[in-house]
Protein backbone atom coordinates (compact mmCIF):
# COMPACT_ATOMS: atom_id res chain seq x y z
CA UNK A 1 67.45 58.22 101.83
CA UNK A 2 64.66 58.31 98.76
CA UNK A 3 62.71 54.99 97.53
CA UNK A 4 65.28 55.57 94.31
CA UNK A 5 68.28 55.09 96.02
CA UNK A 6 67.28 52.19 98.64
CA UNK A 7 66.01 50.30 95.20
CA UNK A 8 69.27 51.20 93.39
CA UNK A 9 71.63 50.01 96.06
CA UNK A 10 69.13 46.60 96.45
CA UNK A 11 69.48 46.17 92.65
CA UNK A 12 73.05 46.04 92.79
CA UNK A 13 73.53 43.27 95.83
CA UNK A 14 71.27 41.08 93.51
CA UNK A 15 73.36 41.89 90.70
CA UNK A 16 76.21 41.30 92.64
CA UNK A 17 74.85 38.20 93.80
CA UNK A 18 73.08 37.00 90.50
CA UNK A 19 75.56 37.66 88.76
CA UNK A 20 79.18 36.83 90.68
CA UNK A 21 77.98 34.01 93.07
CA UNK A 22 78.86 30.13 92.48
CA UNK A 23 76.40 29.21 94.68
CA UNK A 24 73.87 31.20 95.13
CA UNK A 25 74.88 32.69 98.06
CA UNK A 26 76.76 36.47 98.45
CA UNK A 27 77.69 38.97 100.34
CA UNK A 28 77.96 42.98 100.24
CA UNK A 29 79.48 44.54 102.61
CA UNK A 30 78.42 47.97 103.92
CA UNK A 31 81.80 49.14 102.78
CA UNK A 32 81.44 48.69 99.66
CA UNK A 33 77.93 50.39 99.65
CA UNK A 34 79.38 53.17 100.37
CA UNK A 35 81.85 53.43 98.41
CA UNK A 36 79.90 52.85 95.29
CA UNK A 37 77.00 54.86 96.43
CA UNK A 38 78.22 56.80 99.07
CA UNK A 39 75.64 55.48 101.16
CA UNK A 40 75.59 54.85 105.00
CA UNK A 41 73.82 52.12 105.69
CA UNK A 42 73.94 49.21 109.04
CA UNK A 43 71.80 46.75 110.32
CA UNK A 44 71.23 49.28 112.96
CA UNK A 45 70.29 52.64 110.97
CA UNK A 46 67.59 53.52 109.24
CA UNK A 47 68.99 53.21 105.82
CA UNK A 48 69.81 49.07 106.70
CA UNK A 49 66.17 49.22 107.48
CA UNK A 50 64.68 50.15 104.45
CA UNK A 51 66.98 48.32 102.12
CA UNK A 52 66.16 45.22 103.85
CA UNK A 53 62.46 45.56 103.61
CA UNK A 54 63.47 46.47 99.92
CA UNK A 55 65.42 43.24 99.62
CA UNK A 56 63.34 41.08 101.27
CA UNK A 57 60.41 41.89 98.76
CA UNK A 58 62.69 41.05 96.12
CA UNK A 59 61.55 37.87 94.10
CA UNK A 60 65.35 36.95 93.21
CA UNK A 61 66.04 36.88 97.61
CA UNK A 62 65.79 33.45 98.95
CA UNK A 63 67.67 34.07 102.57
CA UNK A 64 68.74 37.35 103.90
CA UNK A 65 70.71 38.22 107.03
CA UNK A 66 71.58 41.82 108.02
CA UNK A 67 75.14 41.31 110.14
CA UNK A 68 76.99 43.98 111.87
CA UNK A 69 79.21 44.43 108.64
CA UNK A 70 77.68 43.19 105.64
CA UNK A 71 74.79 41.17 103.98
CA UNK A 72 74.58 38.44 103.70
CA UNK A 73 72.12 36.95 101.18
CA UNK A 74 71.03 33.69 98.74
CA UNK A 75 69.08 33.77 95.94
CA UNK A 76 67.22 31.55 94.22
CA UNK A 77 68.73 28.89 91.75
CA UNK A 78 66.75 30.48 88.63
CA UNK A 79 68.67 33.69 89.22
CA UNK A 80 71.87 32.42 89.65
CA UNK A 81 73.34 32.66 86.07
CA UNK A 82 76.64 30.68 87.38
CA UNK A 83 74.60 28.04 88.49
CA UNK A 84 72.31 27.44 85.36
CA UNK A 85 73.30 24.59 83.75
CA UNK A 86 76.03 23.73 85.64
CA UNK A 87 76.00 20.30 87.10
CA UNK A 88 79.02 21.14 89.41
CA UNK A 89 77.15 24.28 90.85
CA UNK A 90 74.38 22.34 90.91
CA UNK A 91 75.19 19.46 93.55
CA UNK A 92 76.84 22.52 95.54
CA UNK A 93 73.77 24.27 96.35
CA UNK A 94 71.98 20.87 97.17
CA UNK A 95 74.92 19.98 99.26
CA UNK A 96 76.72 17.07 97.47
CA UNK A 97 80.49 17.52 96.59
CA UNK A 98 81.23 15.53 93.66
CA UNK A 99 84.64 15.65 94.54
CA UNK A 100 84.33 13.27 97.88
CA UNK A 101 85.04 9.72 97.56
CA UNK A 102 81.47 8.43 96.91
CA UNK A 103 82.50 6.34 94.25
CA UNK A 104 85.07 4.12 95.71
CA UNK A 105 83.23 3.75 99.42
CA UNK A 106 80.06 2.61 97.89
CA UNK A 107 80.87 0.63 95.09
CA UNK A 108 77.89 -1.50 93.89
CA UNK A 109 77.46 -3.91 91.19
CA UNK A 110 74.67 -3.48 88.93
CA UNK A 111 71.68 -5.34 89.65
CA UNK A 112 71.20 -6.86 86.00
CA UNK A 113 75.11 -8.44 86.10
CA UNK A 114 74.98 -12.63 86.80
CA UNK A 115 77.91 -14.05 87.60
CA UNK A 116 78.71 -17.46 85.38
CA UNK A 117 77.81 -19.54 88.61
CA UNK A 118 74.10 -17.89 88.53
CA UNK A 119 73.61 -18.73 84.45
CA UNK A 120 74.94 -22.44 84.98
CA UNK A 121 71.99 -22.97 87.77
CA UNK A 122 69.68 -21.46 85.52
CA UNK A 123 70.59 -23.75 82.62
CA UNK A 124 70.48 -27.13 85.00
CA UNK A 125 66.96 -26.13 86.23
């Protein structure tokens, strides 16, 4: 397969991933490689190969594995149009679901709050 192709099928899985993913992370199967392209391409076969030296060069390409059946890849959070400016996307990549109870297990009063008991001592001093 020519340098053309290898980039053309490594530009779309960044696309694909770019583009599509909530959180930064994607996959492409080999599948679907070839039926877009019509390319063969495996971990195992020379194709797979090149297009993941081709990927791996890639600034966009933060973590790449080559399976048996698909890629598997992560790019970085500056290419990852779903996840710019999104809060929600946000705490996902770094690992933190908003949605568990963090609130109500760890519920803290603010350090600034007196109770009336604290201002009365004050005022007797």
């Amino acid at each position: 397969m020519d340098k053309s192709k290898i980039r053309q099928l490594a530009d779309y899985a960044i696309n694909e991933c770019c583009d599509h993913s909530e959180d930064c992370h994607w996959t492409i199967s080999y599948d679907e490689l070839y039926y877009h392209f019509g390319a063969e391409v495996s971990d195992t076969n020379e194709n797979g190969k090149l297009l993941e030296e081709e990927l791996r060069q890639r600034e966009e390409i933060n973590e790449l594995i080559m399976t048996e059946d698909c890629i598997e890849m992560t790019c970085h959070l500056q290419y990852c149009h779903n996840c710019q400016g999104n809060p929600v996307s946000l705490l996902s990549v770094l690992g933190c679901n908003i949605y568990d109870e963090h609130e109500t297990e760890h519920h803290h009063e603010p350090a600034n709050e007196s109770s009336d008991e604290d201002e009365t001592q004050a005022l007797s001093m």
